[in-house]
Each structure stands twice: as structure tokens, then as C-alpha cells.
Protein backbone atom coordinates (compact mmCIF):
# COMPACT_ATOMS: atom_id res chain seq x y z
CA UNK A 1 35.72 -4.50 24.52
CA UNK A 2 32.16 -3.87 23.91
CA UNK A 3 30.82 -4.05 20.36
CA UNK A 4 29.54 -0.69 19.11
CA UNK A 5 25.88 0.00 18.80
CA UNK A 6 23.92 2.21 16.31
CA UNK A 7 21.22 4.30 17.53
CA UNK A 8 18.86 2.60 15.33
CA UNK A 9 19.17 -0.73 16.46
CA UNK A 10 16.59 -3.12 15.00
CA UNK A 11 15.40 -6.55 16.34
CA UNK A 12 14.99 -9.45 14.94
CA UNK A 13 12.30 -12.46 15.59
CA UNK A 14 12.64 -16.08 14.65
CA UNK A 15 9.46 -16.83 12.62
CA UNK A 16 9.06 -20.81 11.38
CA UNK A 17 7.34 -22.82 8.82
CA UNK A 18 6.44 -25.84 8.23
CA UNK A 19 6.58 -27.14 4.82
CA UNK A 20 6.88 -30.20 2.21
CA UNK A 21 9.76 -31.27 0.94
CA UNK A 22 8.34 -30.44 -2.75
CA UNK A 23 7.47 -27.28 -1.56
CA UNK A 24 10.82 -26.40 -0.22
CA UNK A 25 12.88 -27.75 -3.19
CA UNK A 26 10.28 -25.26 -5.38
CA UNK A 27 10.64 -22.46 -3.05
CA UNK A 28 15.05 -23.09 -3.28
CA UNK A 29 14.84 -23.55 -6.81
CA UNK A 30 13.15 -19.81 -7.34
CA UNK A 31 15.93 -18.64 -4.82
CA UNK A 32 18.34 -19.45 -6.57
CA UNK A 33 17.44 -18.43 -10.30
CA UNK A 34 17.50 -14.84 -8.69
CA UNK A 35 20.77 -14.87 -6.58
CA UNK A 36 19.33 -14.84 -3.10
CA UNK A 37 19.17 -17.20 -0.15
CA UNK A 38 16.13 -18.97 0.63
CA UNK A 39 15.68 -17.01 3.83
CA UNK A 40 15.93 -13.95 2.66
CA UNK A 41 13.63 -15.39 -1.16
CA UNK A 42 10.61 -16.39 1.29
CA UNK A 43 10.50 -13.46 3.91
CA UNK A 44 10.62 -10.66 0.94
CA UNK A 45 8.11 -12.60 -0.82
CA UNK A 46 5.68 -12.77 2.30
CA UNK A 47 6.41 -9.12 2.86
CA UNK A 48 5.44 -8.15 -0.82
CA UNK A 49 2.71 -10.32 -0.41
CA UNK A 50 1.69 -8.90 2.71
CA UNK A 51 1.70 -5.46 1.69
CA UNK A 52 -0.44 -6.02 -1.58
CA UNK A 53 -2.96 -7.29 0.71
CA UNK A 54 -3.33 -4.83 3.38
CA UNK A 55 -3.50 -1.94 0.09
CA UNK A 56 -6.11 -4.15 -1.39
CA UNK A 57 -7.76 -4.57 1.98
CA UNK A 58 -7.88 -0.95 3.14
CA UNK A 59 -8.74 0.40 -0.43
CA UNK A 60 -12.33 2.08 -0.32
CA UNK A 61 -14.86 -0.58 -1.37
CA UNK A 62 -18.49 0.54 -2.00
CA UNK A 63 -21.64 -1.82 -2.72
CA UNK A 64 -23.75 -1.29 -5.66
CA UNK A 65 -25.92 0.95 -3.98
CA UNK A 66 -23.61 3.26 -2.71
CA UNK A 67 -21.53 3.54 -5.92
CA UNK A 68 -25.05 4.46 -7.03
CA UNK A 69 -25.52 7.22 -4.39
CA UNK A 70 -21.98 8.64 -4.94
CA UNK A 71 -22.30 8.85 -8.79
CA UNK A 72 -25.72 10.55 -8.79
CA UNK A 73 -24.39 12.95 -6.01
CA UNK A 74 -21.50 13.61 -8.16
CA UNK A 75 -23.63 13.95 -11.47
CA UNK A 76 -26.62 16.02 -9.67
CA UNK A 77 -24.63 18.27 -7.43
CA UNK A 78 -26.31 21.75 -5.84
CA UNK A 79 -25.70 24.73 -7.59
CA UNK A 80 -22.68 26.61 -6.40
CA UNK A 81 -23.26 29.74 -4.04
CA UNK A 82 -22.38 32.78 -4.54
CA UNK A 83 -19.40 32.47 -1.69
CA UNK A 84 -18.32 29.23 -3.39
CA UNK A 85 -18.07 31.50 -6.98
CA UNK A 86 -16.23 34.32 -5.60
CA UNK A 87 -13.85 32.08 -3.78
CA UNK A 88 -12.85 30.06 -7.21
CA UNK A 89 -12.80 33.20 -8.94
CA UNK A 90 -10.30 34.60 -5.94
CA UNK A 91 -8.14 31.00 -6.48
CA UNK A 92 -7.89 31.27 -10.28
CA UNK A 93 -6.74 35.18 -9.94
CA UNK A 94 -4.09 34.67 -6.83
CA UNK A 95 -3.12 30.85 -7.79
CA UNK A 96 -3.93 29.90 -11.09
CA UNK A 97 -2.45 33.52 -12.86
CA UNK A 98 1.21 33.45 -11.02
């Protein structure tokens, strides 16, 4: 008999380390004070790991001089035309008042 498949199916990779002794025994140790396997301890850390990374990574980072730029475009912005008025005015009646 065949055995059943989900639609979903996900695969699975072998990924390998090498490591010390000391650092294995360390790694084990912090596995067990929270209940989990080492396996599953050292992949979920990676992944958290991982992910703070890549959102520290791909976060907007601007030199000195064009923090500069943006702060005095923000602080010395043009005055707003008279289409840009009418259309806020037009928000806060329809949006703003319901």
C-alpha cells in the first residue's frame, strides 16, 4: 500500500558541521536545559540567527552625508501647492470626518 502524501510536501537536506568536542558538549548542554534535541537546538538557532542578519543587512543604511541630505530635505521642504492643499483638505473632509 502506498503511504499517503500531502499536497504540501516539504523536503528536507542533510546539512553537516564540523565541530569540537567542547563545543558540542556546550551546544547539548543548552539543548537540553530547554527540552529540545540538539538537532532541532542548533538548526532553530542558525535560523534565528540567520534571519536577524538578513533584517539587519537589508535595513536602509545611509552615510553621514546622506542622513545629512535627507534631514535638511525633510526640515527645508517646498511649500505645498495649491493642488497638494486642496487634496489634504479633500482627505481630512471624506477620510478623516467619517
Amino acid at each position: 500500500m502506498p503511504i499517503p502524501t500531502t499536497k504540501h510536501k516539504q523536503e528536507f537536506e542533510r546539512l553537516e558541521a564540523r565541530i569540537s568536542n567542547e563545543k558540542k558538549s556546550f551546544l547539548k548542554h543548552a539543548a537540553d536545559l530547554v527540552g529540545r534535541s540538539l538537532t532541532d537546538f542548533v538548526v532553530n538557532s542558525a535560523y534565528e540567527a540567520a534571519t536577524r542578519v538578513i533584517k539587519e543587512q537589508e535595513q536602509i543604511k545611509l552615510s553621514i552625508e546622506d542622513s545629512n541630505t535627507f534631514i535638511s530635505a525633510l526640515q527645508n521642504a517646498p511649500t505645498p501647492s495649491n493642488v497638494l492643499i486642496a487634496a489634504a483638505k479633500k482627505y481630512k473632509k471624506e477620510i478623516i470626518s467619517k
